[in-house]
PDB file of N, CA and C in Angstrom:
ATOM      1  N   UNK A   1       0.848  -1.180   0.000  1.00  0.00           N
ATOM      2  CA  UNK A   1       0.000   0.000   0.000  1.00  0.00           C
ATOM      3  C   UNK A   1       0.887   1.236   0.000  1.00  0.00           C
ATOM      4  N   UNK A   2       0.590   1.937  -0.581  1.00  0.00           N
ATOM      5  CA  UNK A   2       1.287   3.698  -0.607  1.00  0.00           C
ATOM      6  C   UNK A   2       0.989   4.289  -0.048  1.00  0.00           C
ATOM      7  N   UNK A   3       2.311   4.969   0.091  1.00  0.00           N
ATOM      8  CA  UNK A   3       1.846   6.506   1.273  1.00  0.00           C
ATOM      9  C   UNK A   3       0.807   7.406   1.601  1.00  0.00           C
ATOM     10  N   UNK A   4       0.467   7.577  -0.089  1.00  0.00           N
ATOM     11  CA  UNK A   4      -0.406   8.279  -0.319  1.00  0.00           C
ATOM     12  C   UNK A   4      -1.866   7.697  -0.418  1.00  0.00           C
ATOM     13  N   UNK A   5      -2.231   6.511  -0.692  1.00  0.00           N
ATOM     14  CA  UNK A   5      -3.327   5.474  -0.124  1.00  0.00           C
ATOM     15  C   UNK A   5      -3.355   5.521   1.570  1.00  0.00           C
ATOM     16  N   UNK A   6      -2.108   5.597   2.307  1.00  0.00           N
ATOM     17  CA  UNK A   6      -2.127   5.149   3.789  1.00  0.00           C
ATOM     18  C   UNK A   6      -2.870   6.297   4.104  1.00  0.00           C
ATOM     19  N   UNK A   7      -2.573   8.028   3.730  1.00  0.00           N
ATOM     20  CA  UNK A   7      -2.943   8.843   4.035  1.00  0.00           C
ATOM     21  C   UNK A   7      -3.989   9.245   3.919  1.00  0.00           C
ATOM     22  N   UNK A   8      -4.352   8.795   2.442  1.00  0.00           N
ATOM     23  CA  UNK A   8      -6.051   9.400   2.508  1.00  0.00           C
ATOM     24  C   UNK A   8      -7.101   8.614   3.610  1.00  0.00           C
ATOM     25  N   UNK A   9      -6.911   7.037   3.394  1.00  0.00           N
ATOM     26  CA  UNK A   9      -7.114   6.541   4.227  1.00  0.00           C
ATOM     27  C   UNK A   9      -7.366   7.147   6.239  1.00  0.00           C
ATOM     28  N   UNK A  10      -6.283   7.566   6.148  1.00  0.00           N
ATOM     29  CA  UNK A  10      -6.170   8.211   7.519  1.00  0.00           C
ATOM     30  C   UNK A  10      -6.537   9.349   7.538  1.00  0.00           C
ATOM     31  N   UNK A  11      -7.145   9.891   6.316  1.00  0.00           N
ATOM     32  CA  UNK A  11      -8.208  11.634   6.657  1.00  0.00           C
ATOM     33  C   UNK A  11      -9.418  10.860   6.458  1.00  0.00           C
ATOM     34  N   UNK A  12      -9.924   9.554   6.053  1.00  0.00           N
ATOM     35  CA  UNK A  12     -11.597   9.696   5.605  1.00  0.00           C
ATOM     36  C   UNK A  12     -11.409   9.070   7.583  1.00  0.00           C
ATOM     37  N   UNK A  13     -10.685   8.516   8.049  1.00  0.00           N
ATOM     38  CA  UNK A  13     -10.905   7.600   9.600  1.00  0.00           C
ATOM     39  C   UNK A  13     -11.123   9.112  10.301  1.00  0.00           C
ATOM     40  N   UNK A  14     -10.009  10.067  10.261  1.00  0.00           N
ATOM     41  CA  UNK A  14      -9.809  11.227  11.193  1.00  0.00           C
ATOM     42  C   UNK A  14     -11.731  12.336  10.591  1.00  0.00           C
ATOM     43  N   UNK A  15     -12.017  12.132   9.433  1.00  0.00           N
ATOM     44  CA  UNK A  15     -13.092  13.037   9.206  1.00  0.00           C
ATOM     45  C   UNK A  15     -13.929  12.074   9.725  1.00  0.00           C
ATOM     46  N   UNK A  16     -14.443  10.787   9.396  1.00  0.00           N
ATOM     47  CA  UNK A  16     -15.086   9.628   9.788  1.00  0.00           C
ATOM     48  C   UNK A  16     -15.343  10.278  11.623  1.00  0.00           C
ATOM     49  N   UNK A  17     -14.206   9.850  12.258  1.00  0.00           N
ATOM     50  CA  UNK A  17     -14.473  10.577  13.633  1.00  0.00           C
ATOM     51  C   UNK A  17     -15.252  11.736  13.926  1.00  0.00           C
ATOM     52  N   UNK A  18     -14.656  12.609  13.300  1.00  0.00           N
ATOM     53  CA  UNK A  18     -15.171  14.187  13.673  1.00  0.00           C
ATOM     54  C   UNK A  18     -16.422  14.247  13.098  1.00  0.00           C
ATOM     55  N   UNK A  19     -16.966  13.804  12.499  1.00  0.00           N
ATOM     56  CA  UNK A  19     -18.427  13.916  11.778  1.00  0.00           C
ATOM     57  C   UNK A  19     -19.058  12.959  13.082  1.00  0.00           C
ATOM     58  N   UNK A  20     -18.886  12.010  13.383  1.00  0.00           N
ATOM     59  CA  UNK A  20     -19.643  11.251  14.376  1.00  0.00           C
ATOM     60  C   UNK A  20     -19.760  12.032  15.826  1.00  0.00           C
ATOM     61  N   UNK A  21     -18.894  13.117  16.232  1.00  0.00           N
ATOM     62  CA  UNK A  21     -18.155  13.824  17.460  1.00  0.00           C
ATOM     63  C   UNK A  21     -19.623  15.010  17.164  1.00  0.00           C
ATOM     64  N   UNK A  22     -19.016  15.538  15.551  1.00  0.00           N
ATOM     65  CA  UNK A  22     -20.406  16.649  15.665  1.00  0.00           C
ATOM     66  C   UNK A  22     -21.584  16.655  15.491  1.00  0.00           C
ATOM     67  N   UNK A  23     -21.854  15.285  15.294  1.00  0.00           N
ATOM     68  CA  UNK A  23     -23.260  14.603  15.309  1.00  0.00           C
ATOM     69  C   UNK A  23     -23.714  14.559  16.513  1.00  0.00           C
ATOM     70  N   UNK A  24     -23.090  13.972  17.529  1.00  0.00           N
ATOM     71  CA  UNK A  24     -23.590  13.428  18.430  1.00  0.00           C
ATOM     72  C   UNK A  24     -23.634  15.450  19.637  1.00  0.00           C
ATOM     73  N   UNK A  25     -22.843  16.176  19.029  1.00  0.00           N
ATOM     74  CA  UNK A  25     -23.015  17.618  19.510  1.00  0.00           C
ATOM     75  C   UNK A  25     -23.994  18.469  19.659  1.00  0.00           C
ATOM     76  N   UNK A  26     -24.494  18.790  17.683  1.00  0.00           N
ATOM     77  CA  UNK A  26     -24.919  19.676  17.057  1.00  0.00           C
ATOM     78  C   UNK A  26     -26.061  18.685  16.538  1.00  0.00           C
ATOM     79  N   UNK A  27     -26.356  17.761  16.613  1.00  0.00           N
ATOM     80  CA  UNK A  27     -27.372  16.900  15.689  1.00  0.00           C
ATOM     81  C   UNK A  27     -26.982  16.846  14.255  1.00  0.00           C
ATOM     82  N   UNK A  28     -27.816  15.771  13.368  1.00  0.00           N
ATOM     83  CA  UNK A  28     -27.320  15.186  12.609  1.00  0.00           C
ATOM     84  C   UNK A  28     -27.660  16.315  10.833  1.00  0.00           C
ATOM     85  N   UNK A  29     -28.230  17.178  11.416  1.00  0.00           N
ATOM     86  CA  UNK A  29     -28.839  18.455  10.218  1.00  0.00           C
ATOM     87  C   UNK A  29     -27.984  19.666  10.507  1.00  0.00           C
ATOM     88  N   UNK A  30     -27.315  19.727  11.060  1.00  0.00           N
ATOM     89  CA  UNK A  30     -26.310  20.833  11.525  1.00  0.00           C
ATOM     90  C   UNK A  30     -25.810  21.332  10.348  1.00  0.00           C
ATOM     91  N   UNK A  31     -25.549  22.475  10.079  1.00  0.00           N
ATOM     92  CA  UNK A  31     -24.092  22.603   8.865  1.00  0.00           C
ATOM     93  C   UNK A  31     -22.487  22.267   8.984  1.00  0.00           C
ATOM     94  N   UNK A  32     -22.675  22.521  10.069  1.00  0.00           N
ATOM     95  CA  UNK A  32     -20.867  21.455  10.173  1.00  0.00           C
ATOM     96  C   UNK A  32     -20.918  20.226  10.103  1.00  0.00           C
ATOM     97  N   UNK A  33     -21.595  19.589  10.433  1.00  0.00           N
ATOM     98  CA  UNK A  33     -21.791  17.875  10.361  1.00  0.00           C
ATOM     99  C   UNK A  33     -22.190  17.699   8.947  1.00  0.00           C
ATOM    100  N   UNK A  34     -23.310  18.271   8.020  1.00  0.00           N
ATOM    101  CA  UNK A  34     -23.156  18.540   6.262  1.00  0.00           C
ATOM    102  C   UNK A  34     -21.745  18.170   6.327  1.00  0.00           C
ATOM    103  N   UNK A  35     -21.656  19.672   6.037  1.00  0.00           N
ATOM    104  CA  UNK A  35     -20.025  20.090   5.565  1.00  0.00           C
ATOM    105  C   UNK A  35     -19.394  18.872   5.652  1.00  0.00           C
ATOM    106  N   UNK A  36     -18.947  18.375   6.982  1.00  0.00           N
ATOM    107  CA  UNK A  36     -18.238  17.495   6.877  1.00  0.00           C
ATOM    108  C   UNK A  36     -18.533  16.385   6.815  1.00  0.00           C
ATOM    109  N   UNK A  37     -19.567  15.798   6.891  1.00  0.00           N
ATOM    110  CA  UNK A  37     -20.267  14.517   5.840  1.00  0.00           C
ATOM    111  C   UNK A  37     -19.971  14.541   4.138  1.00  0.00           C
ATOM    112  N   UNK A  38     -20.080  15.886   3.831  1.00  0.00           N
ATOM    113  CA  UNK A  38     -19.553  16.479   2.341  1.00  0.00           C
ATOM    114  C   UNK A  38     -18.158  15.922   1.883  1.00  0.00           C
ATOM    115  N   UNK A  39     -17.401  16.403   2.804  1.00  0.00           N
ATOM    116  CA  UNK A  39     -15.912  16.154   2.816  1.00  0.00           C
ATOM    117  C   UNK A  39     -15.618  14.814   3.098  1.00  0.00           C
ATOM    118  N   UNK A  40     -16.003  13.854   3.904  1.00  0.00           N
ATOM    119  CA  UNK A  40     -16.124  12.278   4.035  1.00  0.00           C
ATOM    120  C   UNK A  40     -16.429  11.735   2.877  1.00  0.00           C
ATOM    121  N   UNK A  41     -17.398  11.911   2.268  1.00  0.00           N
ATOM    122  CA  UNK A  41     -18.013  12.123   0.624  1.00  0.00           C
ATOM    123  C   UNK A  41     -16.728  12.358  -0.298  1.00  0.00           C
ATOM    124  N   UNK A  42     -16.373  13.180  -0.322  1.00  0.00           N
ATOM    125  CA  UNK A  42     -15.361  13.560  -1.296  1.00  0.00           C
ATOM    126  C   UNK A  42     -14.211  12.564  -1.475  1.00  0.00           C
ATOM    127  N   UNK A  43     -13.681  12.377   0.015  1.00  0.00           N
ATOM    128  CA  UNK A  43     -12.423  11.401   0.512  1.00  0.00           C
ATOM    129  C   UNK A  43     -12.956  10.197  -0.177  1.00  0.00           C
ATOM    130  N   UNK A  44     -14.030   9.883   0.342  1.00  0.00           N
ATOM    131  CA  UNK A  44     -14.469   8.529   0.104  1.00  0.00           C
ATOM    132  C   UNK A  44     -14.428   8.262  -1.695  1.00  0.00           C
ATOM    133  N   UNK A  45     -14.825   9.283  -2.622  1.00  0.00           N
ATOM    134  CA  UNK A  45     -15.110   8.826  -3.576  1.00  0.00           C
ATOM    135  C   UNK A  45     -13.608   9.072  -4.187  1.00  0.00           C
ATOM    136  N   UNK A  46     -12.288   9.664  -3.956  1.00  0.00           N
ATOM    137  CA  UNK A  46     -11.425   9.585  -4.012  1.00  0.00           C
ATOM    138  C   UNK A  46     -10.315   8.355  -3.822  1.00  0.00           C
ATOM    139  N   UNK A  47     -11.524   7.624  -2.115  1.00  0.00           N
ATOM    140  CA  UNK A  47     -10.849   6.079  -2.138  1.00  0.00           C
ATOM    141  C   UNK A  47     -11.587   4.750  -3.281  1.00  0.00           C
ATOM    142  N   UNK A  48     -12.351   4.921  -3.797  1.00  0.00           N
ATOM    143  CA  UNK A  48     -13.008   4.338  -4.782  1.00  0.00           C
ATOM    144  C   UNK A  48     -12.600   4.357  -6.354  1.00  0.00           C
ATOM    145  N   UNK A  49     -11.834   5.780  -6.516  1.00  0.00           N
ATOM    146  CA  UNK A  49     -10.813   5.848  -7.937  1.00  0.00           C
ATOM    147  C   UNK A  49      -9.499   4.736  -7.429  1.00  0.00           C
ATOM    148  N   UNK A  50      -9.102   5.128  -6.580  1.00  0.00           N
ATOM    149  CA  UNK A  50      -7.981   4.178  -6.335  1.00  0.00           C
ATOM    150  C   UNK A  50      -8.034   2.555  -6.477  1.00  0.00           C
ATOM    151  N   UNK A  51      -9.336   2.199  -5.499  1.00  0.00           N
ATOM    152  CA  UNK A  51     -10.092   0.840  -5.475  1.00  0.00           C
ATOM    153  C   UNK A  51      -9.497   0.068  -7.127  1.00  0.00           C
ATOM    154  N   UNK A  52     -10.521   1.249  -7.792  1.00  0.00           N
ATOM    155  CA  UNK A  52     -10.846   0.549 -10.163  1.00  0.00           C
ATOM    156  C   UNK A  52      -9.296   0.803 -10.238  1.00  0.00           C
ATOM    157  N   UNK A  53      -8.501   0.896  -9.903  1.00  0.00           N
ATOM    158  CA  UNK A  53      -7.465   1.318 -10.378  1.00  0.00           C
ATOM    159  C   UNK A  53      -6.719  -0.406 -10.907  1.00  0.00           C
TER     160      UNK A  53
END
């Protein structure tokens, strides 16, 4: 596995966290918990190009 696989990896776990942290804060309709459900989203479909690769 590559560095750069290890890493993204380790921002969708570290956003993965913080989205569950501001869920359980702000509730699950919040705009920061969006936002960063958005950004989990993004990572994620970033780990899925790699996946077909």
């Amino acid at each position: 596995m590559g560095t750069s696989l290890n890493k993204l990896l380790s921002n969708i776990e570290k956003t993965r966290v913080e989205m569950v942290e501001l869920a359980h804060r702000y509730g699950y309709s919040n705009p920061y918990v969006v936002q960063c459900s958005q950004k989990l989203d993004s990572l994620l479909n970033v780990y899925n190009k790699f996946e077909k690769q």
